[in-house]
N, C-alpha and C. Protein backbone atom coordinates (compact mmCIF):
# COMPACT_ATOMS: atom_id res chain seq x y z
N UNK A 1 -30.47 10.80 -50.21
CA UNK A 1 -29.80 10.21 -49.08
C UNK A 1 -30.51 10.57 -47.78
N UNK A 2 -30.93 11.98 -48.00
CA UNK A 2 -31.64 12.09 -46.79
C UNK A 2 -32.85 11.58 -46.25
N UNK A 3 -33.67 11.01 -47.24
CA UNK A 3 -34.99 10.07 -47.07
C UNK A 3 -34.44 9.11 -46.37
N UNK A 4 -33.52 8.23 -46.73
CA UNK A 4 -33.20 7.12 -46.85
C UNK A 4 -33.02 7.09 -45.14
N UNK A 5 -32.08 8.22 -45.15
CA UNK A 5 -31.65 8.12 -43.50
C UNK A 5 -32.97 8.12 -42.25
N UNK A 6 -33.65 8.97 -43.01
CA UNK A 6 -35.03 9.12 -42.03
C UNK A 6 -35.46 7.92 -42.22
N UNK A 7 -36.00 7.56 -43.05
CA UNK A 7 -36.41 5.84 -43.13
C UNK A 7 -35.89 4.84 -42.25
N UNK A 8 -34.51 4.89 -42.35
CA UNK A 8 -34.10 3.85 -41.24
C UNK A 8 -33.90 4.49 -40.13
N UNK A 9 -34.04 5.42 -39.15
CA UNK A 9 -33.90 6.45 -38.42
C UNK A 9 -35.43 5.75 -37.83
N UNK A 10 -36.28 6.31 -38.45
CA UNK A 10 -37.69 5.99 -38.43
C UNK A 10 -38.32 4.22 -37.72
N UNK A 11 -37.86 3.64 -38.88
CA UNK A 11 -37.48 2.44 -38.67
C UNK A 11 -37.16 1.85 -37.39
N UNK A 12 -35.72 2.32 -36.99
CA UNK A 12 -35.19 1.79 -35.56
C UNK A 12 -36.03 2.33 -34.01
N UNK A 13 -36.56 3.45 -34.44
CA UNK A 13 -37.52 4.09 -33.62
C UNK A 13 -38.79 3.60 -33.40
N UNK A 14 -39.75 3.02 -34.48
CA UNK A 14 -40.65 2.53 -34.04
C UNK A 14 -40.85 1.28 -33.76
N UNK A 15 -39.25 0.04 -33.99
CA UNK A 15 -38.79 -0.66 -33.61
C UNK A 15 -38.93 -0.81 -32.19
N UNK A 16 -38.15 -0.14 -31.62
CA UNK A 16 -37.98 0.48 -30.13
C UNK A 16 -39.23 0.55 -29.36
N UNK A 17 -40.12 1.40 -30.04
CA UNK A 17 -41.22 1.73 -29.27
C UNK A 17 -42.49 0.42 -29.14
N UNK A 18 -42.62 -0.51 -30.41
CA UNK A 18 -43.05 -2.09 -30.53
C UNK A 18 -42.69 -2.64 -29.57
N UNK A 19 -41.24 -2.63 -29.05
CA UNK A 19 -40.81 -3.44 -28.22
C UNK A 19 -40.96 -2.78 -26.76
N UNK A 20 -41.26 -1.68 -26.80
CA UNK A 20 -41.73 -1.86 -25.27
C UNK A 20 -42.73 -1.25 -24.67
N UNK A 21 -43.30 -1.76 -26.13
CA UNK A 21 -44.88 -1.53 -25.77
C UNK A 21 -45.20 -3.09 -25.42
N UNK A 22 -44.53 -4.02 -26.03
CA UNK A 22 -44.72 -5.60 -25.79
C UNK A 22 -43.93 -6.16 -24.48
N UNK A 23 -42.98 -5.63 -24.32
CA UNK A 23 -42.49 -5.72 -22.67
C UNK A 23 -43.22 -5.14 -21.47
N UNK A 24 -43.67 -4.31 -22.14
CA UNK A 24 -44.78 -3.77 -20.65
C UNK A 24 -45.99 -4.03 -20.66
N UNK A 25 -46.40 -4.29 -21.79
CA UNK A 25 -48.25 -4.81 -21.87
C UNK A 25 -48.11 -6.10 -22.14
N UNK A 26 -47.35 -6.59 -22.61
CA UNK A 26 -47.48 -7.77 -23.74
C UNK A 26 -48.78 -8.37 -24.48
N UNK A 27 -49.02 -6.77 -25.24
CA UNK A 27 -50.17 -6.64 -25.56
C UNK A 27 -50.32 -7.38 -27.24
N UNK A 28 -49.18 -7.50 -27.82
CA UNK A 28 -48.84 -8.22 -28.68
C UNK A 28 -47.38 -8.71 -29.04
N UNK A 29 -47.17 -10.04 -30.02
CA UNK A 29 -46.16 -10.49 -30.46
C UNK A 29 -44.80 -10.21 -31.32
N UNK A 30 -44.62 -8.94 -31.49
CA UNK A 30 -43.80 -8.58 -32.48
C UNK A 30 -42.76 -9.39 -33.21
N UNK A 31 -42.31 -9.43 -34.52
CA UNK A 31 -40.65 -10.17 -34.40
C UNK A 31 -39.89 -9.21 -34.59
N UNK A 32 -39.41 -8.61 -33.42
CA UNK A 32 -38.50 -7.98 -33.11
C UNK A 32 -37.19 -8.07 -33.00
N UNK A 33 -36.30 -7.26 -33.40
CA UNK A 33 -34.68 -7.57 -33.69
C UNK A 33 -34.04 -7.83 -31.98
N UNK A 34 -34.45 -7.11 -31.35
CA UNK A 34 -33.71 -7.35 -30.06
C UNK A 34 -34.04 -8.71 -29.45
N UNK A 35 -35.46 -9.31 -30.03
CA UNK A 35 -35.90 -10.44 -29.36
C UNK A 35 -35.12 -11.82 -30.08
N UNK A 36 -34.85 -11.36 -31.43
CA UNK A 36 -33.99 -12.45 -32.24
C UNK A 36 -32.72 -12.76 -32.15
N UNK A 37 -32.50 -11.80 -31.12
CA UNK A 37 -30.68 -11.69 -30.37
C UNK A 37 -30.61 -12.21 -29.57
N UNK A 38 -29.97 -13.45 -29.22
CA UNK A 38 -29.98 -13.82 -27.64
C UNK A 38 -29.48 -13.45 -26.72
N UNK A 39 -27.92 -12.93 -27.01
CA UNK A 39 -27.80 -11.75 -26.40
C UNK A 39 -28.14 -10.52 -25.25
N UNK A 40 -29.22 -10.23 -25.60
CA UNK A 40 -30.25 -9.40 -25.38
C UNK A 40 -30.80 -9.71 -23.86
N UNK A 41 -31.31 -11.09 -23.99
CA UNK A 41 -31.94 -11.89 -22.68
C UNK A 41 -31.85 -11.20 -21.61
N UNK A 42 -32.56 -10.64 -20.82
CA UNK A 42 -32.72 -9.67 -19.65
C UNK A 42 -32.48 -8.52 -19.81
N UNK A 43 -31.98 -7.53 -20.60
CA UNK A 43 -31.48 -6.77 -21.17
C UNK A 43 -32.89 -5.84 -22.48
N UNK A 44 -33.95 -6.41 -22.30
CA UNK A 44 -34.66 -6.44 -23.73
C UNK A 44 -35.48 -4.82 -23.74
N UNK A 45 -35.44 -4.33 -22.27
CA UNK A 45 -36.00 -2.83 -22.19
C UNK A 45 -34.62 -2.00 -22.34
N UNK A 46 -33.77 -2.02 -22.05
CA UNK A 46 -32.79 -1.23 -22.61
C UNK A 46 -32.55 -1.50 -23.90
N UNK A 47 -32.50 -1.91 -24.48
CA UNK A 47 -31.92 -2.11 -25.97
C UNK A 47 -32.94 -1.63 -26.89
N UNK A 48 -34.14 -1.75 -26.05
CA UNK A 48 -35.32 -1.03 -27.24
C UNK A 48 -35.24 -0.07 -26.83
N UNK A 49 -34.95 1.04 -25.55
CA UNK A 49 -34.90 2.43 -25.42
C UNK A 49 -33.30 2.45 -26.31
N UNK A 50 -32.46 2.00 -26.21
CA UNK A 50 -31.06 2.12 -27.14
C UNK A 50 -31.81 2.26 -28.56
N UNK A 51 -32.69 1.33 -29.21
CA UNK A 51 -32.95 1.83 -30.55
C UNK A 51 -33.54 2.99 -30.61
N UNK A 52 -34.08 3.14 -29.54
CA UNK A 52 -35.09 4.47 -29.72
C UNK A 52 -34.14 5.77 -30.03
N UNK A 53 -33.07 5.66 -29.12
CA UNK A 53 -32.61 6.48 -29.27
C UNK A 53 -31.55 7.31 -30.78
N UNK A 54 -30.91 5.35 -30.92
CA UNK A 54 -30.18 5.42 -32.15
C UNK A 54 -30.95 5.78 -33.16
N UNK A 55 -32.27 5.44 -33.58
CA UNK A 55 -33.37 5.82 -34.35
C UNK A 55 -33.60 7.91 -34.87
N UNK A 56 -33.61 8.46 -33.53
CA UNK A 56 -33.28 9.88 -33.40
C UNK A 56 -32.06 10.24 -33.70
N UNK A 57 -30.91 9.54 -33.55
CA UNK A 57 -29.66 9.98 -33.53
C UNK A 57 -29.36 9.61 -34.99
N UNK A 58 -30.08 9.22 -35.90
CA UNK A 58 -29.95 8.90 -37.62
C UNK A 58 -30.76 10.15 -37.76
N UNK A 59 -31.94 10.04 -37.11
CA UNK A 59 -32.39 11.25 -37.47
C UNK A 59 -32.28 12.41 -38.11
N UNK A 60 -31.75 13.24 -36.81
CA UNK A 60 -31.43 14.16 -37.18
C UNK A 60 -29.87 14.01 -37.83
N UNK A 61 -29.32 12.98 -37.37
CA UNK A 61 -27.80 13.09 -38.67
C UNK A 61 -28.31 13.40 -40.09
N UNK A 62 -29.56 12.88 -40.39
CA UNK A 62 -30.30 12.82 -41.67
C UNK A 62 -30.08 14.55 -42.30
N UNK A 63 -31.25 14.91 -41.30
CA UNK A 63 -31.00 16.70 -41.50
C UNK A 63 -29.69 17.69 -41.48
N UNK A 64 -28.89 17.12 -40.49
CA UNK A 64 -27.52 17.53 -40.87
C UNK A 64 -26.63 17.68 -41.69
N UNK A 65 -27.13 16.22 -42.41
CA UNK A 65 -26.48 15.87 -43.61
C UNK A 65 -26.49 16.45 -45.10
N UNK A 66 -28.22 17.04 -44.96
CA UNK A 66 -28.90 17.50 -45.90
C UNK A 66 -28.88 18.92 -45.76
N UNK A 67 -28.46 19.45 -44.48
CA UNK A 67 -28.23 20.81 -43.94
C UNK A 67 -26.92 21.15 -44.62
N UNK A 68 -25.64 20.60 -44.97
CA UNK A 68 -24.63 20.59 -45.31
C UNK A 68 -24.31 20.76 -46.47
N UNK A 69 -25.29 19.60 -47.45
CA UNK A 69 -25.30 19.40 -48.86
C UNK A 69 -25.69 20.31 -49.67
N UNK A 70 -26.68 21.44 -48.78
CA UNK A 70 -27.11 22.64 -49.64
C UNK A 70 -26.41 23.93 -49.58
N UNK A 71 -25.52 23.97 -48.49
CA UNK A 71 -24.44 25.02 -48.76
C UNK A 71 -24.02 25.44 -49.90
């Protein structure tokens, strides 16, 4: 379980960081989840620092989780 969590932890993080590396350079095209939201529209540098963050915040829930299980 705890892979799993880092994986998508991981995941949403370098999500995040794609996307605003392409909002500030637009150095390439990503298909990015925040960009497939319409939603989003003006909004598209916060929501990739929001994954970034949610990305860390699986994170370490990951280790917590696995911190717990071995008690």
């Amino acid at each position: 379980m705890k892979k799993v969590l880092e994986a998508v932890g991981f995941t949403l993080a370098l999500w995040g960081v794609i996307g605003l590396v392409h909002a500030w350079t637009g150095w390439f095209d990503p298909p990015g989840v925040v960009r497939a939201l319409e939603f989003f529209d003006g909004y598209e540098v916060h929501a990739e620092v929001a994954l970034i963050v949610l990305g860390g915040v699986v994170m370490v829930a990951a280790d917590r989780i696995a911190a717990r299980a071995s008690r």
